[in-house]
Structures are given as structure tokens and as C-alpha cells.
C-alpha atoms as a PDB file:
ATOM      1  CA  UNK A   1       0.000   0.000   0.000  1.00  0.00           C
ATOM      2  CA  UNK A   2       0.760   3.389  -0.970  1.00  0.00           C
ATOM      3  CA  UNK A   3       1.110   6.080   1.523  1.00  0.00           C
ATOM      4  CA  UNK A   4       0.686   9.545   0.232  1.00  0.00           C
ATOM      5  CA  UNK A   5       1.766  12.645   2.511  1.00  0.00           C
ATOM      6  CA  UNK A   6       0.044  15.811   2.961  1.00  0.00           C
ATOM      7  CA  UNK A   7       1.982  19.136   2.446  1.00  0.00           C
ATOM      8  CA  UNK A   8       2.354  18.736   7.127  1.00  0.00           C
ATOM      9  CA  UNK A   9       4.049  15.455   6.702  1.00  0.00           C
ATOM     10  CA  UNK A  10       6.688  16.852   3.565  1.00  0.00           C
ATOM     11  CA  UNK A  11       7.812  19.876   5.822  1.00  0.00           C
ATOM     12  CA  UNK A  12       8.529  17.381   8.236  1.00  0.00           C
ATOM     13  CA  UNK A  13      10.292  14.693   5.902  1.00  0.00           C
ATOM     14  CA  UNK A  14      11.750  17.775   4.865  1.00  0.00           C
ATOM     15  CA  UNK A  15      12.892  18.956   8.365  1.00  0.00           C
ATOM     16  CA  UNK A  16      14.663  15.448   8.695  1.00  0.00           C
ATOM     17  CA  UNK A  17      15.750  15.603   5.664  1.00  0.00           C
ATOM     18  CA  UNK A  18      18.288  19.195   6.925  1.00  0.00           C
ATOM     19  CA  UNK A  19      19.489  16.877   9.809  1.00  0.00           C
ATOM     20  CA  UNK A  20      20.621  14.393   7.677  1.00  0.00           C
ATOM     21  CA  UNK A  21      22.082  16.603   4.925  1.00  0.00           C
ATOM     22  CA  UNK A  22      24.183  18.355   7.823  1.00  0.00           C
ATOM     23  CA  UNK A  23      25.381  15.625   8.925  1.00  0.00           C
ATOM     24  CA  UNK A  24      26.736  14.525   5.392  1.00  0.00           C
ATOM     25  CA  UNK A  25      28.554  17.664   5.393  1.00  0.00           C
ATOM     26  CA  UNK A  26      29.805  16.598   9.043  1.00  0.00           C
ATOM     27  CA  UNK A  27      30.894  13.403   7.218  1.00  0.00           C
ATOM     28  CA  UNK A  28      32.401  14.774   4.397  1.00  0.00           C
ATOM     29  CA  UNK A  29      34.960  16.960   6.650  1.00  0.00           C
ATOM     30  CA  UNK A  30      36.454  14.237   7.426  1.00  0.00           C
ATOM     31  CA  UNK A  31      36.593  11.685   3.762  1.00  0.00           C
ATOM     32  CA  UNK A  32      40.462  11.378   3.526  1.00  0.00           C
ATOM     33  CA  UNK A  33      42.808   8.762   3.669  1.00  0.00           C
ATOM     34  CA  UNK A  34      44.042   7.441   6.683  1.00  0.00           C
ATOM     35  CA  UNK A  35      40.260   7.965   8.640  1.00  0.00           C
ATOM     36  CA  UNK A  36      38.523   4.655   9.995  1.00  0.00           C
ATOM     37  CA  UNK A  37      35.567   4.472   8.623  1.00  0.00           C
ATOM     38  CA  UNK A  38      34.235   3.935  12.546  1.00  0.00           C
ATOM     39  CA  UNK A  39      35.022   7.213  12.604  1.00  0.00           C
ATOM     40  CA  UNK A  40      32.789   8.320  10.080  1.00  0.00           C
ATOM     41  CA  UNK A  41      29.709   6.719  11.823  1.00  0.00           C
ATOM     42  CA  UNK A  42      30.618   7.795  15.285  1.00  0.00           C
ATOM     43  CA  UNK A  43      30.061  11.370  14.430  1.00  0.00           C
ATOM     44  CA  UNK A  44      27.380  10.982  12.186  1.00  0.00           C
ATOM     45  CA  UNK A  45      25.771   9.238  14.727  1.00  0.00           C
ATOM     46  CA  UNK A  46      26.636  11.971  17.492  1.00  0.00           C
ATOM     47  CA  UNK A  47      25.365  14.777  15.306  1.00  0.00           C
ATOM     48  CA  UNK A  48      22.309  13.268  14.319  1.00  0.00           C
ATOM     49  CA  UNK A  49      21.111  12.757  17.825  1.00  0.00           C
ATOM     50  CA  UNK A  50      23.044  16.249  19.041  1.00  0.00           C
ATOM     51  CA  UNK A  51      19.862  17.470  16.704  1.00  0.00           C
ATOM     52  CA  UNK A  52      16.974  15.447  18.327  1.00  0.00           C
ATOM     53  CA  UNK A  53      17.128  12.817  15.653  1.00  0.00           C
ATOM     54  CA  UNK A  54      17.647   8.838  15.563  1.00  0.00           C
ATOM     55  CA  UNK A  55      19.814   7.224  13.124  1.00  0.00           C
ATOM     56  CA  UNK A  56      17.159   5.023  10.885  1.00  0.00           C
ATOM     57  CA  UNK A  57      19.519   2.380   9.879  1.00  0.00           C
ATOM     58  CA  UNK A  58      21.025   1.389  13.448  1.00  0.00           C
ATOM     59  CA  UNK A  59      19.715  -2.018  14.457  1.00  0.00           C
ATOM     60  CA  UNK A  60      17.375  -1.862  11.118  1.00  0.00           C
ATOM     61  CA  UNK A  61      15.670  -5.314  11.523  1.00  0.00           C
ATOM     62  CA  UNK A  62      17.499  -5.695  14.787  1.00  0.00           C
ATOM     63  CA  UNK A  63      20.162  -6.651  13.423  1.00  0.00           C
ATOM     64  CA  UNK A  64      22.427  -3.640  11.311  1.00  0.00           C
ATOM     65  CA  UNK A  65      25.050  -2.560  13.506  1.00  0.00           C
ATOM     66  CA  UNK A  66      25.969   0.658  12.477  1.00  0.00           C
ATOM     67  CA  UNK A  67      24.109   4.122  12.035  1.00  0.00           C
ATOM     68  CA  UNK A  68      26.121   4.736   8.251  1.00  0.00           C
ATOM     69  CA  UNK A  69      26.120   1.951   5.197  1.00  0.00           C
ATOM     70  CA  UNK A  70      30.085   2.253   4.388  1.00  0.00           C
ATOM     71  CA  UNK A  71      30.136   0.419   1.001  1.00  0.00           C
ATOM     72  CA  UNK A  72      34.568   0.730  -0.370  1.00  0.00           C
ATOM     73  CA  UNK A  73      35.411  -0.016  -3.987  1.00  0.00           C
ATOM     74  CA  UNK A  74      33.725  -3.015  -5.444  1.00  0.00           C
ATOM     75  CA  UNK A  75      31.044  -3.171  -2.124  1.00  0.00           C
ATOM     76  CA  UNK A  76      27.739  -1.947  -3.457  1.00  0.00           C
ATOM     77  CA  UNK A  77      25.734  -0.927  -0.341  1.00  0.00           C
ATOM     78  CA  UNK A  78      25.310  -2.494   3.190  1.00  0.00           C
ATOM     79  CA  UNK A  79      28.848  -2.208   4.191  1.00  0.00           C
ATOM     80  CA  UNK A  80      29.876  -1.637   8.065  1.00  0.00           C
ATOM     81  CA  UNK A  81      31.765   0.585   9.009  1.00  0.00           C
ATOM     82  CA  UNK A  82      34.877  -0.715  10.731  1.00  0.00           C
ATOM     83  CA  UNK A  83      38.498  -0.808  11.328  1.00  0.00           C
ATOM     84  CA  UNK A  84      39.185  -0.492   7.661  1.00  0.00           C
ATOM     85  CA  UNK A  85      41.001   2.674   7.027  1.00  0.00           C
ATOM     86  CA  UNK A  86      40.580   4.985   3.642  1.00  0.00           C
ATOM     87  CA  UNK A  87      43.418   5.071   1.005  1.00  0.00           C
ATOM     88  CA  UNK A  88      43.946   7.038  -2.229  1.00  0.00           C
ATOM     89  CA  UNK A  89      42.078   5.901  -4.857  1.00  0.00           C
ATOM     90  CA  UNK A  90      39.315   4.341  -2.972  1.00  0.00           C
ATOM     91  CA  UNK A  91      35.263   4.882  -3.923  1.00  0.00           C
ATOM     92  CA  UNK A  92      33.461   5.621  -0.779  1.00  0.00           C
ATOM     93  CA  UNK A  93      29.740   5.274  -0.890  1.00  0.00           C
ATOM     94  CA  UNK A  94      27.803   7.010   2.495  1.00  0.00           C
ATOM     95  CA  UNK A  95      24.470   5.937   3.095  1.00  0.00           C
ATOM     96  CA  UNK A  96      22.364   7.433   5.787  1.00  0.00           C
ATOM     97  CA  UNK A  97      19.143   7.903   7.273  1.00  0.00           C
ATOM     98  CA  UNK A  98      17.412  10.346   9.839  1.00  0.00           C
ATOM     99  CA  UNK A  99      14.253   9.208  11.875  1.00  0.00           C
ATOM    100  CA  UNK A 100      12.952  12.693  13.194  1.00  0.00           C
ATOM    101  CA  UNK A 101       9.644  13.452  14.243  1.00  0.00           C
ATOM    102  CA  UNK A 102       7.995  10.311  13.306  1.00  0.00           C
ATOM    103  CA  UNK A 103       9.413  10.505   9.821  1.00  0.00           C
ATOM    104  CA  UNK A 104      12.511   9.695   8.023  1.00  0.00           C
ATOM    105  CA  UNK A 105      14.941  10.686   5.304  1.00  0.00           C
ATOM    106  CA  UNK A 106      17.502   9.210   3.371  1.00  0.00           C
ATOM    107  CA  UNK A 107      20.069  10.058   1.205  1.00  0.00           C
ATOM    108  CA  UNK A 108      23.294   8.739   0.089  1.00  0.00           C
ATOM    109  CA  UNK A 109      26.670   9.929  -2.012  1.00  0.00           C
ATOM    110  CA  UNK A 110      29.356   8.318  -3.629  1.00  0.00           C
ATOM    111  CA  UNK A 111      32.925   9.971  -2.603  1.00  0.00           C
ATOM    112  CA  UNK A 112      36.328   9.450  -4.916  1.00  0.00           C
ATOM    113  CA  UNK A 113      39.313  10.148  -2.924  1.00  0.00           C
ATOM    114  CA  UNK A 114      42.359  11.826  -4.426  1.00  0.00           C
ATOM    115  CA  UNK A 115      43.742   9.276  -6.978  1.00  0.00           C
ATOM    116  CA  UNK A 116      41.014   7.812  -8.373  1.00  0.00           C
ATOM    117  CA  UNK A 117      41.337   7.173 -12.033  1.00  0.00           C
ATOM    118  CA  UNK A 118      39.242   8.832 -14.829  1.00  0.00           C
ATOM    119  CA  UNK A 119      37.573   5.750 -15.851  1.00  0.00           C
ATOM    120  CA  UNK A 120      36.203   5.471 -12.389  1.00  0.00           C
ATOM    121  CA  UNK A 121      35.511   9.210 -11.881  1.00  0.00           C
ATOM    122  CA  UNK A 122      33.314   8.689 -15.005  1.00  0.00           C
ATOM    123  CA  UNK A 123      31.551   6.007 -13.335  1.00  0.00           C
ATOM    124  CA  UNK A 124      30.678   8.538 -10.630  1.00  0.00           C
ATOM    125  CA  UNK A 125      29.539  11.355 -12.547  1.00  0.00           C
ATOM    126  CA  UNK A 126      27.106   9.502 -15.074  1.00  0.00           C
ATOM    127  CA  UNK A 127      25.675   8.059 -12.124  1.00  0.00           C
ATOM    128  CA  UNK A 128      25.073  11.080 -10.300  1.00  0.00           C
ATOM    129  CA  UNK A 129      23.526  12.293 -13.455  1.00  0.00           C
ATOM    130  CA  UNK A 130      21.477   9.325 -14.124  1.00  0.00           C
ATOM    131  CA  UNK A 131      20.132  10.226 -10.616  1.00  0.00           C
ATOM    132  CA  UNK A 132      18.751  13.419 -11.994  1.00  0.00           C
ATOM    133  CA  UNK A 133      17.618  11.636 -15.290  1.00  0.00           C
ATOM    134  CA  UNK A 134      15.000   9.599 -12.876  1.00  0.00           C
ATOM    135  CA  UNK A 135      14.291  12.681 -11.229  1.00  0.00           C
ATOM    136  CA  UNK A 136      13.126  14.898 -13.954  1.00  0.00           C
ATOM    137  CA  UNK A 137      10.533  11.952 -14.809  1.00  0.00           C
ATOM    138  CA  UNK A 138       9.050  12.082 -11.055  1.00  0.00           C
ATOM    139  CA  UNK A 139       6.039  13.855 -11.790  1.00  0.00           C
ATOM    140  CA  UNK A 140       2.618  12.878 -11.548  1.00  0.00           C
ATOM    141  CA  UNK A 141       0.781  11.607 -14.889  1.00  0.00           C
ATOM    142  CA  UNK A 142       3.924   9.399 -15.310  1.00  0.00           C
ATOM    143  CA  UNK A 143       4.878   6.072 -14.505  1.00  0.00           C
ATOM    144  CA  UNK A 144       7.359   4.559 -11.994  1.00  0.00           C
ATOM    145  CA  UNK A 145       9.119   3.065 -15.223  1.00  0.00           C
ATOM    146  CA  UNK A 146       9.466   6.648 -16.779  1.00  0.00           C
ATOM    147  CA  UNK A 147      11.722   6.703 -13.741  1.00  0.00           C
ATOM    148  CA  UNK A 148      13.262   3.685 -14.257  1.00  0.00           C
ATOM    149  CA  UNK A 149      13.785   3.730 -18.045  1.00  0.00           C
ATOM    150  CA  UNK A 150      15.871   6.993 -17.329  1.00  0.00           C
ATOM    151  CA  UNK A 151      18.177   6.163 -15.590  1.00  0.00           C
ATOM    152  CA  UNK A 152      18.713   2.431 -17.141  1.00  0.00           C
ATOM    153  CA  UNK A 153      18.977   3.648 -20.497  1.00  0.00           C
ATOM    154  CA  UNK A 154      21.298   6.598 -19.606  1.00  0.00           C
ATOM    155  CA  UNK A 155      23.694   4.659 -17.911  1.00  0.00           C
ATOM    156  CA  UNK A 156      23.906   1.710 -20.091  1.00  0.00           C
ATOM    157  CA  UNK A 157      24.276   3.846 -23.237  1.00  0.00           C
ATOM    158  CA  UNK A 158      28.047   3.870 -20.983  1.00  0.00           C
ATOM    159  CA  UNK A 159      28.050  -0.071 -21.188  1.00  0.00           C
ATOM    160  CA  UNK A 160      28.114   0.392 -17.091  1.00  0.00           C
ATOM    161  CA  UNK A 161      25.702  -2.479 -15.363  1.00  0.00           C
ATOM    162  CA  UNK A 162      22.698  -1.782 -13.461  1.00  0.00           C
ATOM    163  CA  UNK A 163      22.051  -3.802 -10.199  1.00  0.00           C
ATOM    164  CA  UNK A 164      18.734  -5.040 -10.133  1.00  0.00           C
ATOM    165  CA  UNK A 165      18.438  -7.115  -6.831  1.00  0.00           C
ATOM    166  CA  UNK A 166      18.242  -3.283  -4.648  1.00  0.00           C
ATOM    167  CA  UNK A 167      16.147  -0.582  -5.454  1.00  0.00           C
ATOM    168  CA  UNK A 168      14.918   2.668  -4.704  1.00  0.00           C
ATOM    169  CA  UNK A 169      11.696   2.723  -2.065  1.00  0.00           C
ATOM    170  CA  UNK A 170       8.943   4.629  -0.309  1.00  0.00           C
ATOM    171  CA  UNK A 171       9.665   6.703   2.655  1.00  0.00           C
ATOM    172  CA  UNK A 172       8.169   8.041   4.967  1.00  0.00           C
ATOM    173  CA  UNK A 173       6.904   6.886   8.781  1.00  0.00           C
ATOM    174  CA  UNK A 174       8.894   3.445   7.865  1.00  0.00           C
ATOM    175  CA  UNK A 175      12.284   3.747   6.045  1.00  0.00           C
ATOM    176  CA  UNK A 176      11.262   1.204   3.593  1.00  0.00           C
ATOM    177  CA  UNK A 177       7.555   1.556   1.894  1.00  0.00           C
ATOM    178  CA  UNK A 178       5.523   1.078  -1.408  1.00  0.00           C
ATOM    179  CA  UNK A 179       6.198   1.919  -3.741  1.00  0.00           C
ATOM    180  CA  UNK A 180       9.610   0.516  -4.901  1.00  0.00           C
ATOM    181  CA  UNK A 181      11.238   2.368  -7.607  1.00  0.00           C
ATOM    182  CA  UNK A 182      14.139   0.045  -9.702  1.00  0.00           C
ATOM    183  CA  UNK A 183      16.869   1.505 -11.600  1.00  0.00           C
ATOM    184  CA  UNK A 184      15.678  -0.559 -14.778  1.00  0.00           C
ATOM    185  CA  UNK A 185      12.543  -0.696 -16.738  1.00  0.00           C
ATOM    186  CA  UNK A 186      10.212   0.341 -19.414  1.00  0.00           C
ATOM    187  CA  UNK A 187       8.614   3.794 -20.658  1.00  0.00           C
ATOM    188  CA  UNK A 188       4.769   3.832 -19.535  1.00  0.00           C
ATOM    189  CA  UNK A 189       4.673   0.446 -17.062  1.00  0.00           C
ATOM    190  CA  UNK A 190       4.451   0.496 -12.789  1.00  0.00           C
ATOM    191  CA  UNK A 191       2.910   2.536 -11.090  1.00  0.00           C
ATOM    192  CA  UNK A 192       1.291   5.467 -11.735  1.00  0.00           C
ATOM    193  CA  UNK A 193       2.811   8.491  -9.866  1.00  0.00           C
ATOM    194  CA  UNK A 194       0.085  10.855  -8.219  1.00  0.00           C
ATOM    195  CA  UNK A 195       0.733  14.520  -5.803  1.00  0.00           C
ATOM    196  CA  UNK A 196       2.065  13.158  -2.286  1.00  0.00           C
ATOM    197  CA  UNK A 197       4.081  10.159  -2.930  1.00  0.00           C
ATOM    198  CA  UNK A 198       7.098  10.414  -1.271  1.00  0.00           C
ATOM    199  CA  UNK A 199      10.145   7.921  -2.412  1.00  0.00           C
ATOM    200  CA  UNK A 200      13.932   7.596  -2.965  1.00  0.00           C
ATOM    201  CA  UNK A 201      15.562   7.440  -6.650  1.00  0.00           C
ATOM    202  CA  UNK A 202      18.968   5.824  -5.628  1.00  0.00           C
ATOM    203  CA  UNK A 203      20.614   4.241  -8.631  1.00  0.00           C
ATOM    204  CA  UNK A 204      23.440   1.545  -8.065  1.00  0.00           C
ATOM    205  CA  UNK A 205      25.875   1.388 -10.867  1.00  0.00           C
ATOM    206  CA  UNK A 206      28.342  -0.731 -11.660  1.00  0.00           C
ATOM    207  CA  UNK A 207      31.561  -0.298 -14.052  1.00  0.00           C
ATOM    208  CA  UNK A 208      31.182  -4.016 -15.360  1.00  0.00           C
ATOM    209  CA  UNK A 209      28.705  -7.139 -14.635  1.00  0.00           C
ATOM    210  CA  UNK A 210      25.422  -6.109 -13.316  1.00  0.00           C
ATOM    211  CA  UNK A 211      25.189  -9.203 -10.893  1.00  0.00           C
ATOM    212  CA  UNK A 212      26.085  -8.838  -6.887  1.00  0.00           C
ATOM    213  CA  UNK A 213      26.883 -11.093  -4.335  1.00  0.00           C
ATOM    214  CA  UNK A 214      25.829 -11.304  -0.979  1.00  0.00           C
ATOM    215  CA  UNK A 215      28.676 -11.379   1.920  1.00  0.00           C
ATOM    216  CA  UNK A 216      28.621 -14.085   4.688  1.00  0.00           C
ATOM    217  CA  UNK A 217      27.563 -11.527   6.991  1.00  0.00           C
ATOM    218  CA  UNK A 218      23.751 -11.198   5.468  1.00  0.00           C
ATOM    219  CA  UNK A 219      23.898  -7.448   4.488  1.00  0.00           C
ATOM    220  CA  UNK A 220      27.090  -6.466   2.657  1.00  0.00           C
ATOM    221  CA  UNK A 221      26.881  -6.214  -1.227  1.00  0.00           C
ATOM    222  CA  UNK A 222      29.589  -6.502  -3.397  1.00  0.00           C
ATOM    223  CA  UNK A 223      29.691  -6.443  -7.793  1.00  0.00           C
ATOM    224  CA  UNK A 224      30.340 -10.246  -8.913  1.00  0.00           C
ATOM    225  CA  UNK A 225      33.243  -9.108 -10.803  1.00  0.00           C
ATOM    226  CA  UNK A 226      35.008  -6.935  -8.142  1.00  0.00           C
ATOM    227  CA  UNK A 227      35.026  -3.628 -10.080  1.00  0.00           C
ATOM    228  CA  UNK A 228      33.591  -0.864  -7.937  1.00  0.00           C
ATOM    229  CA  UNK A 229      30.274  -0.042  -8.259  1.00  0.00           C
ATOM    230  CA  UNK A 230      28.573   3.865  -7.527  1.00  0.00           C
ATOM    231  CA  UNK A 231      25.407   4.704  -5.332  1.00  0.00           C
ATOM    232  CA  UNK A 232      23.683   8.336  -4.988  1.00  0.00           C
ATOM    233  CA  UNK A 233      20.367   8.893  -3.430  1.00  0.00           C
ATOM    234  CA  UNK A 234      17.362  11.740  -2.982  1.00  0.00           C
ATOM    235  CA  UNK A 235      14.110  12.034  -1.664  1.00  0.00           C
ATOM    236  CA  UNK A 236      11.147  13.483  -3.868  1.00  0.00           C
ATOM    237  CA  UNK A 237       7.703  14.349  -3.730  1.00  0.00           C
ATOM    238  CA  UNK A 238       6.005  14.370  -6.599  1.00  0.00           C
ATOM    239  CA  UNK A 239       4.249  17.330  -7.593  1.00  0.00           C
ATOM    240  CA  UNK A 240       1.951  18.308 -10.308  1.00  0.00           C
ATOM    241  CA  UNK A 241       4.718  19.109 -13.102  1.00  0.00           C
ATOM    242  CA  UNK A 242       8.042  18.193 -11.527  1.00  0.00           C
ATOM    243  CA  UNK A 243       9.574  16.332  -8.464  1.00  0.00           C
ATOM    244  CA  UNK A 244      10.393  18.049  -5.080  1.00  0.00           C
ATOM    245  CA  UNK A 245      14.011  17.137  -3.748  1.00  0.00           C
ATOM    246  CA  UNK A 246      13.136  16.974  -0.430  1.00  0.00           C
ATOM    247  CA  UNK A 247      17.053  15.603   0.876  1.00  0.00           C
ATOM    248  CA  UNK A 248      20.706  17.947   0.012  1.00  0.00           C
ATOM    249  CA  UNK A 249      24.093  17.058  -1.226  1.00  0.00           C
ATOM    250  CA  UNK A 250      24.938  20.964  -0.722  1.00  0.00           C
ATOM    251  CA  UNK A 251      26.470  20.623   2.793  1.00  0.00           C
ATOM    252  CA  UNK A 252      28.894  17.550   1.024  1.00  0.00           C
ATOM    253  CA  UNK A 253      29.721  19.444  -1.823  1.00  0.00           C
ATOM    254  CA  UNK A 254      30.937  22.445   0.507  1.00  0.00           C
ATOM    255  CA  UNK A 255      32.866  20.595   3.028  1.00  0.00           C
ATOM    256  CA  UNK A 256      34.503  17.493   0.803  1.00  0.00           C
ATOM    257  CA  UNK A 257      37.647  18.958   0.220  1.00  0.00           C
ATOM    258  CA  UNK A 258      38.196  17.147  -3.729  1.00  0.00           C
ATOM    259  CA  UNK A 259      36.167  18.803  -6.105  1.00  0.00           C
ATOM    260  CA  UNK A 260      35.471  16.130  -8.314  1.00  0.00           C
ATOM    261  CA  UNK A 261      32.402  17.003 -10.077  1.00  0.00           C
ATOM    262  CA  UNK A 262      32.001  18.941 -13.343  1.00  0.00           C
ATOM    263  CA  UNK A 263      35.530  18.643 -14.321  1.00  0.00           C
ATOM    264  CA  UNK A 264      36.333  19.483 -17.933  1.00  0.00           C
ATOM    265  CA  UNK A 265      36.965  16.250 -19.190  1.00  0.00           C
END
């Protein structure tokens, strides 16, 4: 079942959405080589409650053990954070979620560290702008595979590989609801988007094979083929003639200290 949101419930998605987009930018202070990536989640965690928030992911299921999905290199999502500390060169995907006021928010962001390759910075961009391409089709009248179809077809035009066991998902009082929006699919099929559906686009890119494995420990994701693999993530609410980001990348992009993005290639 679809939950739609009244314009009370988006200003407080949207609310949760600011906590969680600061503390991305507290996150992103600190992306560099040498940093644990325990690090990373002990202050995101810290800030997020500092603001009257809960992290959504810790103990999802009972079971996740860490407020931040850490996902290095050729790890697609799910990873913990750890012991494992960055290095030059290495793709860092940060996912996170807020639960605030009886709603949450979540957002995620792909970082490349000083090093990285051009063939993998590529793979980082045209995802982030596949992101946008599902984005611009999140308006109501459409269909969920307008979504979809944007950002597969963008991406593969790049021969990249689009993971199809995870996808994008409702949000709103759970973290996960209806409806579920894939990176993949066709013009004019799913479900029809109407005014007050709230959901994250998130696509999940890979620079070769499409297929995944799942790690021994029951959440981490990795590509089959060990190349790394890119993940970005907004909120919308659909709206009569566009889609409403509701979550912010601004606080990353001023605090991350490698500007990686719109480089002339």
C-alpha cells in the first residue's frame, strides 16, 4: 500500500531531511585517507542525535550494527563501518538515514578520494547524473518506469551495469515503503505516480557485470566481478509538473575537500 503525505508530513520529511544533509557535510569533513571508517559513523551518529534525531539504519531489523552503510570499492551498499582505514584511490559510498519526528529521510553519495582514475571518476559522474535523469521523470501523470527507463537507459548507453536485486523505495513513517522504484525498466509500465508520494531514486551502478553477491555476513553487497560499483540517493515528492528534492548534497559538496564534479573532461 501506498502512503501519500500531505503538504504537514513533507515539511517534516523535509525537516529530517536538513538533519541528515548536515550531517553529510559533518561526514564529508572528514573523507580522507588514513580515517577509519568507525570514525565516520561515530560522528554521524553523534550529530544526528546532538539534533533530536535517531539514526534510521542502526539495528534496522534488529540486526544492522551501524548508524552509516560504508560500502569501499567493489562493495555496493550495506557495508559496516569498521576498522578499515581509507586510502587514495578508494570509492566511498555514504548511506544514511534520519528518523525525526515520526518521519525519516535518506540520502546517500558516492565519494572518490584523491587518486582515483578517470575511468572510475566517469563512473561517478554519469551516475550522479542518471540520478537526476529519474528525477526529472518524477512527476505525476507518469509512470514509476518513466523513472526507471531513465536512468537504465542513460547509464547503459556507458556499457556500465545496473544492479537489479536493490532498489529505490517509499519513505516516509517506515524507512522502507511502497512503492519501490528500480533503476531498470520500461517507458509507460508500474505505477502510476500521483501529488504526495514520497520515495527515494537511488541508482546503483556498476563499471562491469550487473550481478552482486551477498557477503557471509547477510547485508554487505559486493559487484560479482570486483570492479567498484557507484550509489547516490534523494528524496522526492512528486508534484503536479516536476519532483520536489526533499534531501541535500549541498552541505557535502561544501565541506569534501576534492572537487570532483564537473571537471572538464
Amino acid at each position: 500500500m501506498i502512503h501519500l503525505k500531505t503538504e504537514e508530513e513533507i515539511q517534516i520529511i523535509k525537516e529530517s531531511a536538513q538533519i541528515l544533509g548536515k550531517a553529510h557535510g559533518e561526514i564529508a569533513k572528514l573523507v580522507k585517507p588514513g580515517v577509519k571508517t568507525s570514525v565516520l559513523d561515530k560522528v554521524a551518529e553523534e550529530f544526528i542525535r546532538d539534533h533530536g534525531g535517531v539514526p534510521s539504519f542502526k539495528n534496522y531489523n534488529g540486526s544492522f550494527p551501524a548508524s552509516l552503510c560504508i560500502s569501499v570499492n567493489e562493495v555496493v551498499v550495506h557495508g559496516f563501518p569498521g576498522n578499515y582505514e581509507l586510502r587514495e584511490k578508494d570509492v566511498v559510498a555514504i548511506d544514511c538515514g534520519v528518523y525525526y519526528k515520526g518521519f525519516h529521510s535518506d540520502s546517500a553519495y558516492t565519494y572518490p578520494l584523491e587518486g582515483v582514475d578517470e575511468k572510475t571518476l566517469l563512473l561517478l559522474e554519469r551516475t550522479y547524473e542518471s540520478l537526476f535523469k529519474g528525477i526529472e521523470q518524477a512527476k505525476a501523470g507518469n509512470r514509476m518506469g518513466d523513472v526507471s527507463h531513465a536512468i537504465q537507459s542513460y547509464v547503459e548507453s556507458f556499457g556500465y551495469g545496473v544492479v537489479r536485486e536493490l532498489v529505490g523505495h517509499g519513505v516516509g513513517k517506515n524507512l522502507h515503503e511502497d512503492p519501490e522504484v528500480p533503476n531498470y525498466g520500461k517507458r509507460g509500465k508500474g505505477v502510476k505516480l500521483v501529488v504526495g508520494m514520497v520515495f527515494a531514486i537511488e541508482p546503483m551502478i556498476n563499471m562491469g557485470t550487473k550481478n552482486v553477491v551477498q557477503e557471509r555476513d547477510g547485508w554487505t553487497i559486493r559487484t560479482a566481478d570486483r570492479k567498484p560499483s557507484a550509489h547516490f540517493e534523494h528524496m522526492v515528492a512528486v508534484r503536479e509538473d516536476r519532483a520536489e528534492v526533499l534531501t541535500t548534497h549541498k552541505y557535502i559538496e561544501e565541506n569534501y575537500s576534492f572537487k570532483w564534479r564537473n571537471r572538464s573532461r
